[in-house]
PDB file of N, CA and C in Angstrom:
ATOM      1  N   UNK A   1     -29.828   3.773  36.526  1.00  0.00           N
ATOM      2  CA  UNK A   1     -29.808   3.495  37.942  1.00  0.00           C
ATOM      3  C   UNK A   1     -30.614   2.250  38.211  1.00  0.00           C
ATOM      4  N   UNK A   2     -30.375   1.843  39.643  1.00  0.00           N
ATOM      5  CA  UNK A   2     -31.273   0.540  39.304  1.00  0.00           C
ATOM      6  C   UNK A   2     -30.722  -0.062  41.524  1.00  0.00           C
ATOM      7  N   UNK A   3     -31.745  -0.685  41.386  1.00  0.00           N
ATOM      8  CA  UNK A   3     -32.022  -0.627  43.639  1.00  0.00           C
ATOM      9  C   UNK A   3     -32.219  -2.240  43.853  1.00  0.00           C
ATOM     10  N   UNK A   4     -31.500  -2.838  44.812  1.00  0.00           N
ATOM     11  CA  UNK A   4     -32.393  -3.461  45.219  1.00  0.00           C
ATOM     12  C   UNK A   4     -32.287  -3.461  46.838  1.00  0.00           C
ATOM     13  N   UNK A   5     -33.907  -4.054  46.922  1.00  0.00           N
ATOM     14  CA  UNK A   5     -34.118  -4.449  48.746  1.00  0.00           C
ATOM     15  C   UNK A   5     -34.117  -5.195  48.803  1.00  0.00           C
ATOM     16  N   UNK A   6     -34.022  -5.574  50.330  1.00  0.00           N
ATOM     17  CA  UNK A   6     -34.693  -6.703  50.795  1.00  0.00           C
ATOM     18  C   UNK A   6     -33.786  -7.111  52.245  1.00  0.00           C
ATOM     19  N   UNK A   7     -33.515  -8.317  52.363  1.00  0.00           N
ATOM     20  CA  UNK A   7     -32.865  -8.772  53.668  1.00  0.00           C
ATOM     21  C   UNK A   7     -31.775  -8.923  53.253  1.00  0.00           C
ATOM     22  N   UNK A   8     -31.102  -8.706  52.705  1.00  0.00           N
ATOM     23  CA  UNK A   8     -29.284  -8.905  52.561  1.00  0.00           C
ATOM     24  C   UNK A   8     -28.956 -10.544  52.311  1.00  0.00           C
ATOM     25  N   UNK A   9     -29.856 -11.546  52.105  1.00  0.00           N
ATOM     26  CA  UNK A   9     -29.537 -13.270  52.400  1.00  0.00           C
ATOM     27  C   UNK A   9     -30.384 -13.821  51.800  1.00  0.00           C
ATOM     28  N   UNK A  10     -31.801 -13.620  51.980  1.00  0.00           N
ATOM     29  CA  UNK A  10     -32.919 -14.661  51.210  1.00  0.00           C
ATOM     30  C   UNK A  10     -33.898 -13.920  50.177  1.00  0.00           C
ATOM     31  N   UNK A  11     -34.494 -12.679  50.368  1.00  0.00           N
ATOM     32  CA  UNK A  11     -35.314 -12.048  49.768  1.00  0.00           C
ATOM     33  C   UNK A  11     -34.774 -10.976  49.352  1.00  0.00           C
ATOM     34  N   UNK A  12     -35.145 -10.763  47.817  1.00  0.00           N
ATOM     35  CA  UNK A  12     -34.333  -9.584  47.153  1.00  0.00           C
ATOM     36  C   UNK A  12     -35.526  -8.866  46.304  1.00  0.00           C
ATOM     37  N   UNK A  13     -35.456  -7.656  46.068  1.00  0.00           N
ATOM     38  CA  UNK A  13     -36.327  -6.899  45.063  1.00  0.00           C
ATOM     39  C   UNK A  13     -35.986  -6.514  44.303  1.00  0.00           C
ATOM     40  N   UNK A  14     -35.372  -6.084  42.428  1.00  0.00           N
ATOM     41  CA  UNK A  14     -35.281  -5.413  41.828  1.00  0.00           C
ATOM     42  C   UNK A  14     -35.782  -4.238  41.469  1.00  0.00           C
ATOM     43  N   UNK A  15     -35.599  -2.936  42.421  1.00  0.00           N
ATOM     44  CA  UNK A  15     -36.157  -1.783  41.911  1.00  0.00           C
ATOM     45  C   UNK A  15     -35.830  -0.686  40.736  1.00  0.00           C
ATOM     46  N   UNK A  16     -36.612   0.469  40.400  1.00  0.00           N
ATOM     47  CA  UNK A  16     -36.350   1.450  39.806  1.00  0.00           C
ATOM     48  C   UNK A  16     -34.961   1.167  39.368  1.00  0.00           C
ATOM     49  N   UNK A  17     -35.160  -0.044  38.184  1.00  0.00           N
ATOM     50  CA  UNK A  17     -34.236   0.403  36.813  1.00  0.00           C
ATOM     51  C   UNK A  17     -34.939   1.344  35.625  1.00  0.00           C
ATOM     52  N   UNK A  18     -33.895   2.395  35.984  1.00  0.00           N
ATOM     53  CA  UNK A  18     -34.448   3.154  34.782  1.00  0.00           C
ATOM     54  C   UNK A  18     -32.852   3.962  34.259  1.00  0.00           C
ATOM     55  N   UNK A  19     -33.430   4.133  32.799  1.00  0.00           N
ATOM     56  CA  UNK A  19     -32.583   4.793  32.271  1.00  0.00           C
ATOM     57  C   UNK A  19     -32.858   5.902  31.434  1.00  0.00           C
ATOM     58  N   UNK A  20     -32.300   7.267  31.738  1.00  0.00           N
ATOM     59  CA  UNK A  20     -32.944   8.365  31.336  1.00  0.00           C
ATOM     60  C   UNK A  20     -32.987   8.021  29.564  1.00  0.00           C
ATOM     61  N   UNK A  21     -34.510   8.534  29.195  1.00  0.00           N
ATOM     62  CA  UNK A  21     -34.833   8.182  27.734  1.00  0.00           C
ATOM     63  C   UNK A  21     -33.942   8.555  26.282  1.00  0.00           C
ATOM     64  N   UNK A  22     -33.290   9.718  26.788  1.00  0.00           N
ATOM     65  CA  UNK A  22     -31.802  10.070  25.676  1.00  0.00           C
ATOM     66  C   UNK A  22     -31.083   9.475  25.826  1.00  0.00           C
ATOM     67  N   UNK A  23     -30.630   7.984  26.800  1.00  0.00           N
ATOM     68  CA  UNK A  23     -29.666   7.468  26.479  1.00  0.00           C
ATOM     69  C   UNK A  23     -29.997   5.787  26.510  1.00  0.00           C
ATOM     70  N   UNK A  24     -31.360   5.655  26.515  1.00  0.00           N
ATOM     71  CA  UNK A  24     -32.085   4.133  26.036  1.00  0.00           C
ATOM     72  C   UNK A  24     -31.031   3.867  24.939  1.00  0.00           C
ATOM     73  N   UNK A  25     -31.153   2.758  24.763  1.00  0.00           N
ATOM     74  CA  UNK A  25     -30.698   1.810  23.418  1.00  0.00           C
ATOM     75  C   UNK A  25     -29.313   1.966  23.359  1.00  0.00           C
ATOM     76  N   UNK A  26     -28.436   2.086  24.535  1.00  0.00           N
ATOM     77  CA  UNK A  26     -27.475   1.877  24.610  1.00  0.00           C
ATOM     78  C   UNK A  26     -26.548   1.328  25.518  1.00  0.00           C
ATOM     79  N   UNK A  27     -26.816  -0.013  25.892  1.00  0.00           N
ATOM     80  CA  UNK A  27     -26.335  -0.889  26.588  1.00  0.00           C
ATOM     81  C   UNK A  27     -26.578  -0.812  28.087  1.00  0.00           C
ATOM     82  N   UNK A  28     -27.091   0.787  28.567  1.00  0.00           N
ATOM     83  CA  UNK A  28     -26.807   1.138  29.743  1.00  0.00           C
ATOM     84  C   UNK A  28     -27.529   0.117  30.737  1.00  0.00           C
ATOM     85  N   UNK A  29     -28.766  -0.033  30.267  1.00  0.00           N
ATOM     86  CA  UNK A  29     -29.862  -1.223  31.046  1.00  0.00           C
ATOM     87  C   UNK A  29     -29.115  -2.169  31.520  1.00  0.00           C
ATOM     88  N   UNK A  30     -28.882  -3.115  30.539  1.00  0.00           N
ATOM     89  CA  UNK A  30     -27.732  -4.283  30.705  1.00  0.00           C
ATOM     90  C   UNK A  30     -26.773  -3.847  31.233  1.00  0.00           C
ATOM     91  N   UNK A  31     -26.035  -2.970  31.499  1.00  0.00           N
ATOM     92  CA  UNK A  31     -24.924  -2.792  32.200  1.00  0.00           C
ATOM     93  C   UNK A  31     -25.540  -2.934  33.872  1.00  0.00           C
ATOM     94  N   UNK A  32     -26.512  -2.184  33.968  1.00  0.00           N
ATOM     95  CA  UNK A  32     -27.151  -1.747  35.485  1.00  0.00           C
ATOM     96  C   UNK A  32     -27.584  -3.057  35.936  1.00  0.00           C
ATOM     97  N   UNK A  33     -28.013  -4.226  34.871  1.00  0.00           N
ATOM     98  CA  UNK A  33     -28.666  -5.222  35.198  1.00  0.00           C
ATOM     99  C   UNK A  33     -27.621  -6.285  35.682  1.00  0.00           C
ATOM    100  N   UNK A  34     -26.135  -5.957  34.975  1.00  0.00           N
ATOM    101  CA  UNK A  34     -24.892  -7.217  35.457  1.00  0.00           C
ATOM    102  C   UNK A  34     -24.089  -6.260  36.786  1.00  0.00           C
ATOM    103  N   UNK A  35     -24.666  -5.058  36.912  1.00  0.00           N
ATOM    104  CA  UNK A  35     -23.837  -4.644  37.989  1.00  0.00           C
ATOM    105  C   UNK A  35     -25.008  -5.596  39.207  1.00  0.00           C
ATOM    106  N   UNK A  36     -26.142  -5.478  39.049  1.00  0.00           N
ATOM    107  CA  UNK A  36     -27.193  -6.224  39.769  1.00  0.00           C
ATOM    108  C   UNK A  36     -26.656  -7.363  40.076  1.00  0.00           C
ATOM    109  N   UNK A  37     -26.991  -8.091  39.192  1.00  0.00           N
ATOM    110  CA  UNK A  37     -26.535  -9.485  38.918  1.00  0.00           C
ATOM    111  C   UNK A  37     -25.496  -9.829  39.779  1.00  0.00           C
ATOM    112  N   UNK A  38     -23.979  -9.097  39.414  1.00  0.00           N
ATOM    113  CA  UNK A  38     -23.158  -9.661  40.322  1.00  0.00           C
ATOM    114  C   UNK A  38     -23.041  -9.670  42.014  1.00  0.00           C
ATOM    115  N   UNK A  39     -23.669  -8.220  42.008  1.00  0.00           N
ATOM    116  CA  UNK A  39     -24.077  -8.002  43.755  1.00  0.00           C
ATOM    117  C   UNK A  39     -25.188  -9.122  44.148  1.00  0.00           C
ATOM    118  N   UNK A  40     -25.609  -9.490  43.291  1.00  0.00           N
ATOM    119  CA  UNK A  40     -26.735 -10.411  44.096  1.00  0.00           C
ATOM    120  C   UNK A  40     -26.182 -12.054  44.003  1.00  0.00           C
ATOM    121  N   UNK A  41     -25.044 -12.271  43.204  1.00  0.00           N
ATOM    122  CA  UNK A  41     -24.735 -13.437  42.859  1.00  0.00           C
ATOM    123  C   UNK A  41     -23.400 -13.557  44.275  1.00  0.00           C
ATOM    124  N   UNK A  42     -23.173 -12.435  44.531  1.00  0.00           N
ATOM    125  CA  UNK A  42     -22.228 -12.332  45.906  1.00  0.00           C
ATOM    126  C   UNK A  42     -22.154 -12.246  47.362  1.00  0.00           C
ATOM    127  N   UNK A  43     -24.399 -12.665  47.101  1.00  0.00           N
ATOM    128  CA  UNK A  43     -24.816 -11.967  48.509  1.00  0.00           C
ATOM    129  C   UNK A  43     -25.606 -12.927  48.940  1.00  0.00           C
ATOM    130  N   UNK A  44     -26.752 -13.244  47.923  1.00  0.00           N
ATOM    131  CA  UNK A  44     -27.774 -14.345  47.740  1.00  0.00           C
ATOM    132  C   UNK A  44     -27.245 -15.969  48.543  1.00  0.00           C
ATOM    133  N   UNK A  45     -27.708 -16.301  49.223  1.00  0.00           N
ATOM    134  CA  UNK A  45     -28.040 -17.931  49.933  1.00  0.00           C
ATOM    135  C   UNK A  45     -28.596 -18.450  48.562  1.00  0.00           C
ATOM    136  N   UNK A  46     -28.074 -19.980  48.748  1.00  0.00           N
ATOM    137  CA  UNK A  46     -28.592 -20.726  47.987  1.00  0.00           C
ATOM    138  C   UNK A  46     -30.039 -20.480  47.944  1.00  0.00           C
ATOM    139  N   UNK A  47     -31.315 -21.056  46.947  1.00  0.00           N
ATOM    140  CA  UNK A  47     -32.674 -20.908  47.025  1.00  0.00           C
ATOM    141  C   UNK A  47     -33.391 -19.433  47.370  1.00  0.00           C
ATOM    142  N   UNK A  48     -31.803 -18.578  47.159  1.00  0.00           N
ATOM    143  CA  UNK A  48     -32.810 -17.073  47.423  1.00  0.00           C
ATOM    144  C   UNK A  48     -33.753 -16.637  46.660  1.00  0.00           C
ATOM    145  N   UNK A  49     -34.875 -15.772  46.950  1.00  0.00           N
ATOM    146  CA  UNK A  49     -35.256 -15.315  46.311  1.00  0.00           C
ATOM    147  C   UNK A  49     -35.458 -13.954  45.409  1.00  0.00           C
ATOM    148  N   UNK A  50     -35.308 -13.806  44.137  1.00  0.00           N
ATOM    149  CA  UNK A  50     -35.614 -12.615  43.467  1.00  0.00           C
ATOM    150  C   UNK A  50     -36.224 -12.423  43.097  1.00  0.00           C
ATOM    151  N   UNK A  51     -36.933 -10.786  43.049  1.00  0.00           N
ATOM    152  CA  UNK A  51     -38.137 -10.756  42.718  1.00  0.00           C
ATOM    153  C   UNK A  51     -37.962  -9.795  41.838  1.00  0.00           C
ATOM    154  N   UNK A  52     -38.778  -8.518  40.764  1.00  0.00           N
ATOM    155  CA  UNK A  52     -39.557  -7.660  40.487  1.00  0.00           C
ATOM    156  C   UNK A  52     -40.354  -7.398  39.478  1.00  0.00           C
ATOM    157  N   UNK A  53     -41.012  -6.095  39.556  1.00  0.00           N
ATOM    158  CA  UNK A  53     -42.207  -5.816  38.445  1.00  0.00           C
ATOM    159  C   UNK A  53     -41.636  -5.665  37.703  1.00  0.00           C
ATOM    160  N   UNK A  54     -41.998  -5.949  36.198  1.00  0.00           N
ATOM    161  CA  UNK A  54     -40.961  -6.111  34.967  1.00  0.00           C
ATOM    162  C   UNK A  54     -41.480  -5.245  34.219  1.00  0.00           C
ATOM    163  N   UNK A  55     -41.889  -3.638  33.765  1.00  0.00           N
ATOM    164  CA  UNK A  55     -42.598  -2.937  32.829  1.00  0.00           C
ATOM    165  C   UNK A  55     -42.027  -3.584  31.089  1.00  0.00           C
ATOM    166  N   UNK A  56     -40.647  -3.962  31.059  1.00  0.00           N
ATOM    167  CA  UNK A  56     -40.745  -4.611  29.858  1.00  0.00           C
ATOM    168  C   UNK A  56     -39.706  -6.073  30.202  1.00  0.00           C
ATOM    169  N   UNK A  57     -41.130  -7.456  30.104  1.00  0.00           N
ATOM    170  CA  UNK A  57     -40.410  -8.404  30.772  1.00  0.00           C
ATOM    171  C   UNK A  57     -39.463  -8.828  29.720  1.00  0.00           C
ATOM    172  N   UNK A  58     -39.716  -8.582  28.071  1.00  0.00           N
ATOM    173  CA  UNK A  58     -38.435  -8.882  26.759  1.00  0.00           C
ATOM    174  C   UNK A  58     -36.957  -8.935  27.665  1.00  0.00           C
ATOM    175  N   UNK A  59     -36.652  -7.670  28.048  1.00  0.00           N
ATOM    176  CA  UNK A  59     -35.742  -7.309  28.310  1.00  0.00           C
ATOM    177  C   UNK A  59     -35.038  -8.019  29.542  1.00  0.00           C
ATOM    178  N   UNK A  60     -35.697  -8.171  30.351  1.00  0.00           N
ATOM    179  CA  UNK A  60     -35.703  -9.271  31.632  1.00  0.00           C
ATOM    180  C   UNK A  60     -35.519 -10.737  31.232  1.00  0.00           C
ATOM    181  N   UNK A  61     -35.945 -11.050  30.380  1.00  0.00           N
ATOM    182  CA  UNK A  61     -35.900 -12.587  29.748  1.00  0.00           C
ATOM    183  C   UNK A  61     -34.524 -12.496  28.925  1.00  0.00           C
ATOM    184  N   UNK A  62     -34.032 -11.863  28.558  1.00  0.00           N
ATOM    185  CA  UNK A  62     -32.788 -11.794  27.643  1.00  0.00           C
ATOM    186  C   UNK A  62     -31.907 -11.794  28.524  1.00  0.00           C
ATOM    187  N   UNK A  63     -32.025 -11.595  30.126  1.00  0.00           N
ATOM    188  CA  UNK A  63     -30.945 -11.435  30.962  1.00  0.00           C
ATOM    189  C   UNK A  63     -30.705 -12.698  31.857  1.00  0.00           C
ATOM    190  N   UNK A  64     -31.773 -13.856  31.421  1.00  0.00           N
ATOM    191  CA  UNK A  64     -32.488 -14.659  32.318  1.00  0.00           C
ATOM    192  C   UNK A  64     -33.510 -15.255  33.389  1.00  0.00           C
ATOM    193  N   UNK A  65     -34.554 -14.080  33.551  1.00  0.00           N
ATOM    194  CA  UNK A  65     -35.370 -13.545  34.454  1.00  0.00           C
ATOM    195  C   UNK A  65     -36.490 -14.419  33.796  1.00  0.00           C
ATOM    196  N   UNK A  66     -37.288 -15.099  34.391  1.00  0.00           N
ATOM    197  CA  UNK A  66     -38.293 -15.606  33.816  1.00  0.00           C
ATOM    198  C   UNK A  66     -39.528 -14.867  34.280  1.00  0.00           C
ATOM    199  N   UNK A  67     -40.756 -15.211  33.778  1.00  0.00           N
ATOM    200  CA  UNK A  67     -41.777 -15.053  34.399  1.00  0.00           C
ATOM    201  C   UNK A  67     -42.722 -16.119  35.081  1.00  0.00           C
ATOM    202  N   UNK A  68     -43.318 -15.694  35.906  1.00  0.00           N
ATOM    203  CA  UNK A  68     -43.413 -16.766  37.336  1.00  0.00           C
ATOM    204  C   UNK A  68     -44.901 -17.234  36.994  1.00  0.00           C
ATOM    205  N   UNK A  69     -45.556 -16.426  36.174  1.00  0.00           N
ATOM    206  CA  UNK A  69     -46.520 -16.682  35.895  1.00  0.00           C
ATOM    207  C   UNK A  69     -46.827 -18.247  35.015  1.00  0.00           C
ATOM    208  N   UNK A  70     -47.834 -18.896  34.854  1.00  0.00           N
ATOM    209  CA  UNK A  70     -49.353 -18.802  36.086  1.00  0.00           C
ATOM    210  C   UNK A  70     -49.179 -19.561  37.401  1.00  0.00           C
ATOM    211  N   UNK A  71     -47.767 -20.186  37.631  1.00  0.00           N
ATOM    212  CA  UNK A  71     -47.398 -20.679  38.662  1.00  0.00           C
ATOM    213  C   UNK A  71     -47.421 -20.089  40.228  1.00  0.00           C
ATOM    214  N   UNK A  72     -47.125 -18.513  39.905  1.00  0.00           N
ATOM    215  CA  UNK A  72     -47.392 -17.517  40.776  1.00  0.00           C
ATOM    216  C   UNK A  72     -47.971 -16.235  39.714  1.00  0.00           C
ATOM    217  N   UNK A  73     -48.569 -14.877  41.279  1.00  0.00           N
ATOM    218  CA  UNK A  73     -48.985 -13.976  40.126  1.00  0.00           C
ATOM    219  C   UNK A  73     -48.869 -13.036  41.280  1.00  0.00           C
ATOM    220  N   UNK A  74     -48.615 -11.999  40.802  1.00  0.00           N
ATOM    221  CA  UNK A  74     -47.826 -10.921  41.790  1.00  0.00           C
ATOM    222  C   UNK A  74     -48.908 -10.171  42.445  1.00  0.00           C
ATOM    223  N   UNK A  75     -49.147  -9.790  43.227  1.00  0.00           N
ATOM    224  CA  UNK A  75     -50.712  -9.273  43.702  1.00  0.00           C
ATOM    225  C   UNK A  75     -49.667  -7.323  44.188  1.00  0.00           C
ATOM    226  N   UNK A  76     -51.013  -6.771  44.516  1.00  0.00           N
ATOM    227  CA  UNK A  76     -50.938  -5.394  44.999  1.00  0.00           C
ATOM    228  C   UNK A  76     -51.604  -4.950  46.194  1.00  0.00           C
ATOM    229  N   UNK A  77     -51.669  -4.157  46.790  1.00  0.00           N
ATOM    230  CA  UNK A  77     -52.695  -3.411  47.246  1.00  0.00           C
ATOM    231  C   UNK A  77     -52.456  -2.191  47.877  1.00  0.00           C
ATOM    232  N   UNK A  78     -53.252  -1.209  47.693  1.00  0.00           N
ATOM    233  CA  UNK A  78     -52.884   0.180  48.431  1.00  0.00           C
ATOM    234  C   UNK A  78     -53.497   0.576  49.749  1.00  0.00           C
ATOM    235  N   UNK A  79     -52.438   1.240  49.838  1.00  0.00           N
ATOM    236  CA  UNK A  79     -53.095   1.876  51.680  1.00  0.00           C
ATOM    237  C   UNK A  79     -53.485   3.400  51.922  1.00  0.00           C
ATOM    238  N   UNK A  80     -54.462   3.527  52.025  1.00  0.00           N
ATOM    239  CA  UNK A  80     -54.624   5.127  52.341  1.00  0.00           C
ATOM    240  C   UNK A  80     -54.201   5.585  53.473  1.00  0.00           C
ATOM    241  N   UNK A  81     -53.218   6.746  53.912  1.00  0.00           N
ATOM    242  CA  UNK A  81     -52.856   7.551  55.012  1.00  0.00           C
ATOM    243  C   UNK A  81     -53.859   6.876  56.253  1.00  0.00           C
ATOM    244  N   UNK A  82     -53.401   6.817  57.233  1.00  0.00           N
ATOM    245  CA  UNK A  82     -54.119   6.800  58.144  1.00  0.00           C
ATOM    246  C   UNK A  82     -54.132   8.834  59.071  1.00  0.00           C
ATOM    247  N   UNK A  83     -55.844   8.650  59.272  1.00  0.00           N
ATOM    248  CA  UNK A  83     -55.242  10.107  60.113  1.00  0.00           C
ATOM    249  C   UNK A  83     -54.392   9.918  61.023  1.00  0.00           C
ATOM    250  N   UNK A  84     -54.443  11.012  61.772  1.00  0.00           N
ATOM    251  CA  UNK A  84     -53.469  11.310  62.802  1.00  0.00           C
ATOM    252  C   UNK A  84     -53.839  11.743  64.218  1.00  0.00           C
TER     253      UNK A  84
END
């Protein structure tokens, strides 16, 4: 399976690609990644942007995905519940 967000035109996210672990190492990634690919190659404005967290960037680089680093560097931060 595999998500993305964002605004439908300029900003895109690559989410939760995952592939259940009994059936790793079999093309399925790459498949999820050109079904990606083409939805975003059909949607994307020139200069759009794509983004995501890469747990294994190998695999991301074999698809064309670079890393942005030290040019950029992806930051975080968490929010605790607010009461109520």
């Amino acid at each position: 399976m595999g998500r993305v967000v964002g605004d439908g035109a300029c900003n895109f996210e690559v989410v939760d690609v995952a592939v259940d672990p009994k059936h790793q190492g079999k093309g399925l990634g790459r498949k999820v990644m050109e079904y990606i690919d083409h939805y975003l190659s059909s949607v994307a404005l020139e200069g759009s942007y794509v983004s995501m967290i890469a747990d294994e960037p190998a695999f991301y680089e074999k698809l064309g995905y670079k890393l942005v680093a030290p040019s950029c560097q992806g930051m975080t931060k968490k929010f605790k519940p607010r009461a109520r």
